[in-house]
Protein backbone atom coordinates (compact mmCIF):
# COMPACT_ATOMS: atom_id res chain seq x y z
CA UNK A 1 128.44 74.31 123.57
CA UNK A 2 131.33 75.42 121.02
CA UNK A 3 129.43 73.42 118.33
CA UNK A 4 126.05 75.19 119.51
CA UNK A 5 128.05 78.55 119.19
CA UNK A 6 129.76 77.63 116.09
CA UNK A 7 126.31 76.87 114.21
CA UNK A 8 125.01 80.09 115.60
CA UNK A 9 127.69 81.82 113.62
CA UNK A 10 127.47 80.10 110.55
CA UNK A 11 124.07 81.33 109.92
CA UNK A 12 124.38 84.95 111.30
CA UNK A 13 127.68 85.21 110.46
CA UNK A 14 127.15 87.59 107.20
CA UNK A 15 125.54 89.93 109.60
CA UNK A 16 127.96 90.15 112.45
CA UNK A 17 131.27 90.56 110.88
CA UNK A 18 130.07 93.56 108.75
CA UNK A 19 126.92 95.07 110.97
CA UNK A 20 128.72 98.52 109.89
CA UNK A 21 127.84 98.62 106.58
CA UNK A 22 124.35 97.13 106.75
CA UNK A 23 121.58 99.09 105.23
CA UNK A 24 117.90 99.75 104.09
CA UNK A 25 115.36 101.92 103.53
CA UNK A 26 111.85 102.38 104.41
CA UNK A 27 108.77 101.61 102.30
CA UNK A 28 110.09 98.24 101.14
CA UNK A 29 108.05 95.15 101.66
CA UNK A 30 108.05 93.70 104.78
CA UNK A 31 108.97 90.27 103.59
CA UNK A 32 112.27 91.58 102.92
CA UNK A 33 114.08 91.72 106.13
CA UNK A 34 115.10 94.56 107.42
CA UNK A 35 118.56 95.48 108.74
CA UNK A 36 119.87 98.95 109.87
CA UNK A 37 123.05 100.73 109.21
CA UNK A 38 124.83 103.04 106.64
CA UNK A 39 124.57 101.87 102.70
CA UNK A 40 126.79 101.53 100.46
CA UNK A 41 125.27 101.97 97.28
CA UNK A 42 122.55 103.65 95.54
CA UNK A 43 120.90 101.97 92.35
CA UNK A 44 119.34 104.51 90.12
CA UNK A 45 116.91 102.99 87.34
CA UNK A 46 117.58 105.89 85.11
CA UNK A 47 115.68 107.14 81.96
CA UNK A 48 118.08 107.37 78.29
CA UNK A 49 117.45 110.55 76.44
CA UNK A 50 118.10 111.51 73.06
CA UNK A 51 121.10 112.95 72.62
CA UNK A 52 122.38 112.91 76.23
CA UNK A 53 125.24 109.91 76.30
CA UNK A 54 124.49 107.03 74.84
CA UNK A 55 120.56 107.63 74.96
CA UNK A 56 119.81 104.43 76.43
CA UNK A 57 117.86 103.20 79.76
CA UNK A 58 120.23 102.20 82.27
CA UNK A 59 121.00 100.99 85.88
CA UNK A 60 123.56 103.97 87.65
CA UNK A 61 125.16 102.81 90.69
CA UNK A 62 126.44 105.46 93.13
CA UNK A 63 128.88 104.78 96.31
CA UNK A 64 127.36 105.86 99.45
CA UNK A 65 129.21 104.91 102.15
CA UNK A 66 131.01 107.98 103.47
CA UNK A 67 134.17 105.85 104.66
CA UNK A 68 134.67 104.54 100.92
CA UNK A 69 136.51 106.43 98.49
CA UNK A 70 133.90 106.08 96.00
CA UNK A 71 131.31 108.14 98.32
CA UNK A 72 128.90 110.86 96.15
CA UNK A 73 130.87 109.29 92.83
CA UNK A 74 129.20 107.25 89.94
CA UNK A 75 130.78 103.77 90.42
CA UNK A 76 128.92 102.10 87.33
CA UNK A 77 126.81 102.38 84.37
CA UNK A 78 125.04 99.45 83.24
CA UNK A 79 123.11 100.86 79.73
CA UNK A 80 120.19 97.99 78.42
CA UNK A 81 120.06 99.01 75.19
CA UNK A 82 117.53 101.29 73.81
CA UNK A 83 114.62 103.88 75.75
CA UNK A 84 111.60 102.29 77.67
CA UNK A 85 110.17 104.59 79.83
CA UNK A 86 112.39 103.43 82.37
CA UNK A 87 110.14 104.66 85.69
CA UNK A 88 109.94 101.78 88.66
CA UNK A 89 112.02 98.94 90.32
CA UNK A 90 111.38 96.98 93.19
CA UNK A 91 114.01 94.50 95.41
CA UNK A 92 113.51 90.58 94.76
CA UNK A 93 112.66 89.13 99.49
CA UNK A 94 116.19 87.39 98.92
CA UNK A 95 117.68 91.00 98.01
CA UNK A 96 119.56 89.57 95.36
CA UNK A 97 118.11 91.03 92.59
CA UNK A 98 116.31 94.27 91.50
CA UNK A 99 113.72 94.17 89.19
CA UNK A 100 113.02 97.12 86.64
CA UNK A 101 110.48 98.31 84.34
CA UNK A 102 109.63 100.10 81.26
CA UNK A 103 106.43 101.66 80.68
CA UNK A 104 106.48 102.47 76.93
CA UNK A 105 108.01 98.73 76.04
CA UNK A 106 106.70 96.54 78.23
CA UNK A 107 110.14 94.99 79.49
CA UNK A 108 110.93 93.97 82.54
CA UNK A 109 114.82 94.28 83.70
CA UNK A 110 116.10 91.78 86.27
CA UNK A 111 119.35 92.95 87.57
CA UNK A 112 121.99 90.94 89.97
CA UNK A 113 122.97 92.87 92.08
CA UNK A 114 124.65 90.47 94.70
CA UNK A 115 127.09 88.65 92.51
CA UNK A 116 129.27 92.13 92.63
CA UNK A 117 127.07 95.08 94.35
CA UNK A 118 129.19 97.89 92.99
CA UNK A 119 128.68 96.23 89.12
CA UNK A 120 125.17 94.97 89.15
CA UNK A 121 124.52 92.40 85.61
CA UNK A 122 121.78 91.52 83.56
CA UNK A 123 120.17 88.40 84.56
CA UNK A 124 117.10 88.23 82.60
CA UNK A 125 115.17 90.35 80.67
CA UNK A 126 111.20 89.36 80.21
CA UNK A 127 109.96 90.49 76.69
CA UNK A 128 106.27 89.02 76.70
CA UNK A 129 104.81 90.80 79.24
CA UNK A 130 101.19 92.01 77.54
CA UNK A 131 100.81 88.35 76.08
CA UNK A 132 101.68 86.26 79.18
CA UNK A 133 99.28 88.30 81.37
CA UNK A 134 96.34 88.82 78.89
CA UNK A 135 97.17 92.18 77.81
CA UNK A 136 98.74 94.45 80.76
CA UNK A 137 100.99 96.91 79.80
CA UNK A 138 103.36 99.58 81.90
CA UNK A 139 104.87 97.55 84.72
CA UNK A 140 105.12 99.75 87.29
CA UNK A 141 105.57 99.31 90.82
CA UNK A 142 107.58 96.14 91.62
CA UNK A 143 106.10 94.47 95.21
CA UNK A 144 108.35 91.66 97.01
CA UNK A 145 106.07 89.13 98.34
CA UNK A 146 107.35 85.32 99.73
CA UNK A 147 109.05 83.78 96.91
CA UNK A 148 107.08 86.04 94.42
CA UNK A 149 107.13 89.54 92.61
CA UNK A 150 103.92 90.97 92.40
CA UNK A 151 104.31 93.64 89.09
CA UNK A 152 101.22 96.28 89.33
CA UNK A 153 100.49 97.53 85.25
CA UNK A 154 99.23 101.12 84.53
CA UNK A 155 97.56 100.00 81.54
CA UNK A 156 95.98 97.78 78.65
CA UNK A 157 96.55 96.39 75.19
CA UNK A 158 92.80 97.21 73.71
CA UNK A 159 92.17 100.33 74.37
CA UNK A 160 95.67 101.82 76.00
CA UNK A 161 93.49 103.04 78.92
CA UNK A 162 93.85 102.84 82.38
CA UNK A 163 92.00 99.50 82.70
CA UNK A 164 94.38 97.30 83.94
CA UNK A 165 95.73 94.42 86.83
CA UNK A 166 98.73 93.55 88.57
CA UNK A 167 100.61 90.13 87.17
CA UNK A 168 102.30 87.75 89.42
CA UNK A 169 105.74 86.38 89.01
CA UNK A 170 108.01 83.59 90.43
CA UNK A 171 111.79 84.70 91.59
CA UNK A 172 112.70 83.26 88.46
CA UNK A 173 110.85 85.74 86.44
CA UNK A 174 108.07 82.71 85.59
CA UNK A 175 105.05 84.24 84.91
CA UNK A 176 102.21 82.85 87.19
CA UNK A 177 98.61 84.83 87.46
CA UNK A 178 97.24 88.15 86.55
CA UNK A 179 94.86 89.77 88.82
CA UNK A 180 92.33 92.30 87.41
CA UNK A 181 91.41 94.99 89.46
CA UNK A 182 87.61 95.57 89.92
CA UNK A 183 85.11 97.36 87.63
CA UNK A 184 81.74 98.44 87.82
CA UNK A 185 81.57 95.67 85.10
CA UNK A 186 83.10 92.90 87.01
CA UNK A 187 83.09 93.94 90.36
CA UNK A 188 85.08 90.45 90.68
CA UNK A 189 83.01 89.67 94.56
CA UNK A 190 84.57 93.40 95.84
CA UNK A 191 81.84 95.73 97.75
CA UNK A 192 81.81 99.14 95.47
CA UNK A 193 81.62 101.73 98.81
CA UNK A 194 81.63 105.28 96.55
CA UNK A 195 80.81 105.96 93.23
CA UNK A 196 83.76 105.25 91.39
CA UNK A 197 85.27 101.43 90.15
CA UNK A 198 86.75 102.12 87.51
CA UNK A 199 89.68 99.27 87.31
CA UNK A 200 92.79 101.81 87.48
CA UNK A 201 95.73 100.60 88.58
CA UNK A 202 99.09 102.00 90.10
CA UNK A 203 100.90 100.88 93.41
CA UNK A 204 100.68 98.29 95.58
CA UNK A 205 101.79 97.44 99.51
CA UNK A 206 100.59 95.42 101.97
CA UNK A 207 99.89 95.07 106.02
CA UNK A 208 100.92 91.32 106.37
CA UNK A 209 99.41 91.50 109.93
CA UNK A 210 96.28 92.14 108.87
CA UNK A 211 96.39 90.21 105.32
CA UNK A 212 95.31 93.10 103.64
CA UNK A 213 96.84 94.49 100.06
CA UNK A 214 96.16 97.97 99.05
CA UNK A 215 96.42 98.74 95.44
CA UNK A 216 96.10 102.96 94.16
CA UNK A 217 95.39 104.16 90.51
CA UNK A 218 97.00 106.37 87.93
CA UNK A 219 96.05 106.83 84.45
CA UNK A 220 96.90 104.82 81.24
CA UNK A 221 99.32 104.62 78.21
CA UNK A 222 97.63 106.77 76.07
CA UNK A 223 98.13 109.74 78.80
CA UNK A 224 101.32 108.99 80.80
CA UNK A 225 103.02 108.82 76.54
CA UNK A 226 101.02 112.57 76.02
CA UNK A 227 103.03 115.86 76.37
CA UNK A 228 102.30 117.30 79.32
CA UNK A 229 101.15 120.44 78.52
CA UNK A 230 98.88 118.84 75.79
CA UNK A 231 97.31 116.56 78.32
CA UNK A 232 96.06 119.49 80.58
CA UNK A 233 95.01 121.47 77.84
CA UNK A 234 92.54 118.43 76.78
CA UNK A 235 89.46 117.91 78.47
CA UNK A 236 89.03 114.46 77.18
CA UNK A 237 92.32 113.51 78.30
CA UNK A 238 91.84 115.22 82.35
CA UNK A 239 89.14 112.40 82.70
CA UNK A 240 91.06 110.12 81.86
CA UNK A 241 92.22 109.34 85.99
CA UNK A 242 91.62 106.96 88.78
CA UNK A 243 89.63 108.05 91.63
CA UNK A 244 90.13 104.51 93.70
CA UNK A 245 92.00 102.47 96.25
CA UNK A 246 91.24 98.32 96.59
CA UNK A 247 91.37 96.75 99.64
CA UNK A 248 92.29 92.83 98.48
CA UNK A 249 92.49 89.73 100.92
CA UNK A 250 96.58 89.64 100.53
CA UNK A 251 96.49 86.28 100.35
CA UNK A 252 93.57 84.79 98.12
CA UNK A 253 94.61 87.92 95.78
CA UNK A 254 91.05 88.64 96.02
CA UNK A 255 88.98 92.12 96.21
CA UNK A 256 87.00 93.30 99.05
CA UNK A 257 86.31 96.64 99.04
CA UNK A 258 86.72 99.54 96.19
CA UNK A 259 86.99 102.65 97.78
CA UNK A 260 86.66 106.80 96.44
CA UNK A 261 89.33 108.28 96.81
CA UNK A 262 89.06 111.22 94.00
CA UNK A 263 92.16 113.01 92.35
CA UNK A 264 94.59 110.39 91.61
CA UNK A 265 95.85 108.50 94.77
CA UNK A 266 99.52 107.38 94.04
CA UNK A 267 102.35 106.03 96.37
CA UNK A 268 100.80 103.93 98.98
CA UNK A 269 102.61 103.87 102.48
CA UNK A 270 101.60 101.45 105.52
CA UNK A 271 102.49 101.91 108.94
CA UNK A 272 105.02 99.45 110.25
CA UNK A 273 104.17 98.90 113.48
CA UNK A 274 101.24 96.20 113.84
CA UNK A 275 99.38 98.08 116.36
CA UNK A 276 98.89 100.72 113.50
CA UNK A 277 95.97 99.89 111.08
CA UNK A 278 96.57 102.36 108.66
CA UNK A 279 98.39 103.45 105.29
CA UNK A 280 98.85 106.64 103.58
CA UNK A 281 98.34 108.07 99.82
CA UNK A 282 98.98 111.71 98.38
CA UNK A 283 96.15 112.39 95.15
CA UNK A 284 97.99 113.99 92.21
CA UNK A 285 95.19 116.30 91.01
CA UNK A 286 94.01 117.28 94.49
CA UNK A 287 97.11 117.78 96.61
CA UNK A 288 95.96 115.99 99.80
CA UNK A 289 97.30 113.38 101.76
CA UNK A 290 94.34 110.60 102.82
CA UNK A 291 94.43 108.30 105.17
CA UNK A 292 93.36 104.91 104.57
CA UNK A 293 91.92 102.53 107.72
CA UNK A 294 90.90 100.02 109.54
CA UNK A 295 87.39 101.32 111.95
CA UNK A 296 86.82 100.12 114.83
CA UNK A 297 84.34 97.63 113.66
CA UNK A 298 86.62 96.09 111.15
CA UNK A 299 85.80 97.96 108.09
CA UNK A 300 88.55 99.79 106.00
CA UNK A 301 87.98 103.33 105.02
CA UNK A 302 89.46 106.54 103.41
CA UNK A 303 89.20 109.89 104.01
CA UNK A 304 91.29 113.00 103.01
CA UNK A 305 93.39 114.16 106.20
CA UNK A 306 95.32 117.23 105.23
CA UNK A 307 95.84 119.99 102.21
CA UNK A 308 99.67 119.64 100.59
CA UNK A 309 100.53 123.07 99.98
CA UNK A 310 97.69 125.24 97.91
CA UNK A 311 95.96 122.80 96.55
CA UNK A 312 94.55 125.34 94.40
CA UNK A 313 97.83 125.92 92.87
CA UNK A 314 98.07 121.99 92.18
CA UNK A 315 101.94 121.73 93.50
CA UNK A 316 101.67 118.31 92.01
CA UNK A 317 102.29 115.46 95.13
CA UNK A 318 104.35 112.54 93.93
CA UNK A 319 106.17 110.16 95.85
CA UNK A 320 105.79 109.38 99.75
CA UNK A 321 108.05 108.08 102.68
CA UNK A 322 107.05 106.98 105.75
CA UNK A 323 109.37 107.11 108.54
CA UNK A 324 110.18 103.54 110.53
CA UNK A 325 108.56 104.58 113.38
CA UNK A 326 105.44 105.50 111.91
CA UNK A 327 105.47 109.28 113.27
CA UNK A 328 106.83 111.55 109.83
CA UNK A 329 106.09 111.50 106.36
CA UNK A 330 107.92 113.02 103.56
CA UNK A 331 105.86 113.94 100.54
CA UNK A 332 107.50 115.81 97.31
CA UNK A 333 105.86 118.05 95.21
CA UNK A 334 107.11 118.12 91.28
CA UNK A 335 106.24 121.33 90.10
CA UNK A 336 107.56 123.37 93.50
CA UNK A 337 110.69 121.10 93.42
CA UNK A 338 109.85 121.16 97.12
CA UNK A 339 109.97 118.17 99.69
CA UNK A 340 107.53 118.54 102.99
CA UNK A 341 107.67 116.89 106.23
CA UNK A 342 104.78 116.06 107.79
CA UNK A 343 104.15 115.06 111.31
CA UNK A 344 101.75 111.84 111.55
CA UNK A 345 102.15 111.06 115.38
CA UNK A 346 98.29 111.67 114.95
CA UNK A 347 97.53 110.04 111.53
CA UNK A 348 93.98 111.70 111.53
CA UNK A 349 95.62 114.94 111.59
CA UNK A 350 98.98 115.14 109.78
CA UNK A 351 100.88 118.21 110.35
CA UNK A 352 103.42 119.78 107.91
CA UNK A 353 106.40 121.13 109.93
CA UNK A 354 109.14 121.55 107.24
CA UNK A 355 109.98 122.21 104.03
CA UNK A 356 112.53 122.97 101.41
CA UNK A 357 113.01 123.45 98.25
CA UNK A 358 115.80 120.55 96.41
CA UNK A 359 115.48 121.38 92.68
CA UNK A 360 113.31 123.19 89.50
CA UNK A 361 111.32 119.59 89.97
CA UNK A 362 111.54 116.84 92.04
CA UNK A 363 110.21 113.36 91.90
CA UNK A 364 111.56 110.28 94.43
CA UNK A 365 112.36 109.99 97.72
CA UNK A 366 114.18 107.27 99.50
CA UNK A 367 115.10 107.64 103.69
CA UNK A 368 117.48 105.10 105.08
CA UNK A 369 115.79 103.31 108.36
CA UNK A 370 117.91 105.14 110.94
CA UNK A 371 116.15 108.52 109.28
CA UNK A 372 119.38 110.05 109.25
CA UNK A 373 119.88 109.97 105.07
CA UNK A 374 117.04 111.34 102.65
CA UNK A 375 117.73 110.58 99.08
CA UNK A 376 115.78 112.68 96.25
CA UNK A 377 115.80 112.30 92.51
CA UNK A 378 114.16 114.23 89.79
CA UNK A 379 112.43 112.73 86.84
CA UNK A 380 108.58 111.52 86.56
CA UNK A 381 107.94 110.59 83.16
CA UNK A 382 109.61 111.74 80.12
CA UNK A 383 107.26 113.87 78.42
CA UNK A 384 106.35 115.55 81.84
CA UNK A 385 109.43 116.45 82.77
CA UNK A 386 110.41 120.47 82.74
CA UNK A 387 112.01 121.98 79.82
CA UNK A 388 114.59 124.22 78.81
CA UNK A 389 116.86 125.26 81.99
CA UNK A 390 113.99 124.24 84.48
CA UNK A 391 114.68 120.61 83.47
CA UNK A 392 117.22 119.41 86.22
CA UNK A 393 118.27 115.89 86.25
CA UNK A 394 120.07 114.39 89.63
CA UNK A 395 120.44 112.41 92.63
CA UNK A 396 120.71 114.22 95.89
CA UNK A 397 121.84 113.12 99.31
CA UNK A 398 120.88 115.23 102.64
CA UNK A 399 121.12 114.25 106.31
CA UNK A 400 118.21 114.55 108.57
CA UNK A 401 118.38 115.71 112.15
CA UNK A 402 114.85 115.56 112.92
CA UNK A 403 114.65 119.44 112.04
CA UNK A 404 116.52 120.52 109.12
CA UNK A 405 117.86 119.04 106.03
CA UNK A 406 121.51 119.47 105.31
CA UNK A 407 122.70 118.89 101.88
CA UNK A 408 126.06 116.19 101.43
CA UNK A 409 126.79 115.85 97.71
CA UNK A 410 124.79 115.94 94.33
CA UNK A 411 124.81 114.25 90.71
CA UNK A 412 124.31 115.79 87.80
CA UNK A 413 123.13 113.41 85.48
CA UNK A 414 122.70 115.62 82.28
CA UNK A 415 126.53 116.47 83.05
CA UNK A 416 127.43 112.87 83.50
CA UNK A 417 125.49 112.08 80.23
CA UNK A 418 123.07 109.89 81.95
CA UNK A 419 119.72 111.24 81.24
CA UNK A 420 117.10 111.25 83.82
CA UNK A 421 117.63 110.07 87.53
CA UNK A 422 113.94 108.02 88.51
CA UNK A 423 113.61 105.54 91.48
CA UNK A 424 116.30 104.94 93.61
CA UNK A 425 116.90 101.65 95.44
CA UNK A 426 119.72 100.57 98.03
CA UNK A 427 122.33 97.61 98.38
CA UNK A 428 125.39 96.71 100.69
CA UNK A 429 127.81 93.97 100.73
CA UNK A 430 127.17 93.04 104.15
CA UNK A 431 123.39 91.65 102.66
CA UNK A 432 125.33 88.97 101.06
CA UNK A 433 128.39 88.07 103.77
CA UNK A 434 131.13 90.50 101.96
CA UNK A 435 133.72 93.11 102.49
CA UNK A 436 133.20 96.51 100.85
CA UNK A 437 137.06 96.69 99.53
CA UNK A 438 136.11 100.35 99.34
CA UNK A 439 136.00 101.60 102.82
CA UNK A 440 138.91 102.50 104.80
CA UNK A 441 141.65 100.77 106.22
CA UNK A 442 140.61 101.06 109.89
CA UNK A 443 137.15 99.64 108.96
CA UNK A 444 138.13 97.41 106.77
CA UNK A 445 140.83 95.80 109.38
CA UNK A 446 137.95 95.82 112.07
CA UNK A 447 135.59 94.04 109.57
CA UNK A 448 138.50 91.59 108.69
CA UNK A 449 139.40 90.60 112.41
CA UNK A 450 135.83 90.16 113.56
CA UNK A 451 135.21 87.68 110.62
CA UNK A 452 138.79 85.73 111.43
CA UNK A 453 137.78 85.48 115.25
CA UNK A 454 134.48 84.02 113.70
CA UNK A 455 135.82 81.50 111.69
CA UNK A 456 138.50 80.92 114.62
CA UNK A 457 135.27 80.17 116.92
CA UNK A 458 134.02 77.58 114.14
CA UNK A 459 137.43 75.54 113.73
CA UNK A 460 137.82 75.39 117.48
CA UNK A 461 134.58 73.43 117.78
């Protein structure tokens, strides 16, 4: 029995000697496993400016465990050398490494971040991204599959439109297939159920229960590069959007169905529990949140379930979070600076019941499971950022009661020299078996006798 217990241990034991500083946010891919608790770090892929600091692209680490003394402080600063459009980054299923893109360059940043979570490293750096994949450019979202990174691209290398594909990597960073998304061209064997296929690409998640993969569209290097305010004042340009969702057989990486949904769907968010058939999207250009589904004959579907603000006014929806129990849904809005809370206990009828305003603009969120912590950050793309004084650059932490948001701690990143704060991602030292050597002496002591009585348990047997 000791020897049954001890081998228990052995392979749990990185979990139950440190289960208080275990962490993770929603939204992540479901093949990375999911354990609960308070995090200690934030990892913000973070765009270089000119003239702020040293003007480069880099990886900001910020402590956020409140029992460390490094809590609301920049721990690290890992700079890669030059400006890339530094927008996305996605978690590696093993957790060990974070992936990060650049949407002007083409380069894709692989980070360790287990080695030493409060000093993540360069492991590799993948320069041939457009010629190993046939001519994708702007890696965007970054997609954790089983032993696999699945990169969605925003763009092309012919025309610098939005026609594009997602490209499929190893955990090595070994290129292995690209996968075009359908066109009215080259439907590729997917049913065309609206009037629009036009091969735009964007996000990517999946609902492993059902082997379906949902992938959204955006627009293309030649307009996510423009000014801003030059790209709405060209009507050339403001056609220049995608108006669909795929539906792909997850695991053949093959389409099915290409389906309208008009105005720019975005951030796609599945519900976690398998009962629940269903993902979300917020469109850009039409400030609605649609629902995408499974009928009740099988088919998958979209349709637009609720107004985000005035749509009239365009607020501008960006990012999404879906809560872990499938019943809220935070959606920010750039141009208001304002993040909204919807209520999704009936996903056919989402209801807003909050609101507040964090900053001049606002861009990412990121809630921990427990749906106590919402992280926000500010930057969407660096020639659509604000200007002048309106052009606020941070990380902000708030706790969540359910009701209201209370505000913890904030980073400037202008002041810091930084440049501008984009996706945010989470790590802990309990993910890989260790200590945080940052948390207090009580915790740490607990945390220290529960892994001696563990190891005691082992060398008894």
């Amino acid at each position: 029995m000791k020897k049954l217990i001890a081998f228990f241990l052995t392979l749990s034991m990185p979990f139950l000697f440190s289960l208080p500083v275990q962490a993770d946010e929603t939204c992540m891919s479901p093949y990375i496993a999911k354990i609960t608790g308070q995090e200690d770090y934030v990892y913000v892929w973070t765009l270089g400016v000119e003239g702020v600091g040293d003007e480069q692209d880099k990886l900001v680490t910020i402590g956020a465990n409140p029992n460390a003394d490094n809590y609301g402080k920049i721990v690290h600063v890992l700079s890669v050398g030059g400006r890339n459009e530094a927008h996305h980054s996605g978690l590696s299923d093993d957790r060990r490494y974070l992936w990060a893109g650049g949407l002007d360059t083409n380069k894709i940043f692989i980070f360790d971040i287990h080695t030493d979570p409060a000093a993540p490293s360069i492991s590799k750096v993948i320069t041939d991204f457009a010629d190993v994949t046939g001519g994708l450019v702007g890696p965007h979202t970054f997609y954790a599959l089983p032993g696999r990174m699945m990169v969605t691209a925003l763009s092309n290398n012919v025309d610098n439109g939005g026609r594009t594909g997602m490209a499929e990597y190893n955990n090595e960073g070994e290129f292995i297939a690209t996968h075009w998304i359908p066109t009215d061209e080259d439907l590729r064997g997917a049913t065309k159920s609206g009037q629009f296929a036009d091969g735009y690409g964007y996000d990517v998640r999946v609902k492993a229960d059902l082997n379906i993969m949902l992938t959204s569209s955006f627009t293309g290097w030649s307009n996510y590069m423009m000014d801003f305010g030059a790209m709405l004042g060209s009507p050339e340009a403001m056609q220049r959007f995608g108006n669909t969702m795929v539906v792909w057989d997850m695991h053949a990486r093959k389409p099915l169905k290409v389906l309208d949904v008009p105005g720019v769907p975005l951030e796609i968010r599945c519900a976690w529990d398998p009962e629940n058939k269903y993902c979300f999207t917020s469109t850009a250009l039409t400030s609605q949140i649609w629902l995408i589904y499974e009928d009740d004959s099988g088919e998958w579907q979209a349709k637009a379930v609720a107004d985000i603000g005035n749509p009239a006014e365009v607020p501008l929806p960006v990012d999404i979070s879906i809560t872990a129990d499938d019943t809220g849904l935070w959606v920010d809005t750039f141009l208001e600076g304002k993040a909204r809370y919807f209520d999704i206990s009936d996903p056919h009828a989402p209801k807003q019941v909050y609101e507040q305003v964090i900053g001049s603009q606002i861009n990412m969120v990121s809630q921990s499971w427990d749906g106590k912590r919402v992280y926000f950050s500010s930057s969407l793309l660096g020639n659509w950022d604000k200007t002048g004084d309106a052009d606020e650059q941070y990380v902000k932490l708030y706790h969540w009661d359910g009701e209201t948001l209370e505000h913890q701690w904030s980073i400037d990143f202008y002041e810091h020299g930084l440049g501008r704060a984009h996706q945010m991602r989470f790590g802990s030292y309990a993910m890989y078996g260790m200590l945080n050597p940052y948390v207090d002496s009580v915790q740490t002591a607990e945390i220290q006798k529960n892994k001696e009585e563990t190891i005691k348990v082992q060398s008894d047997s």
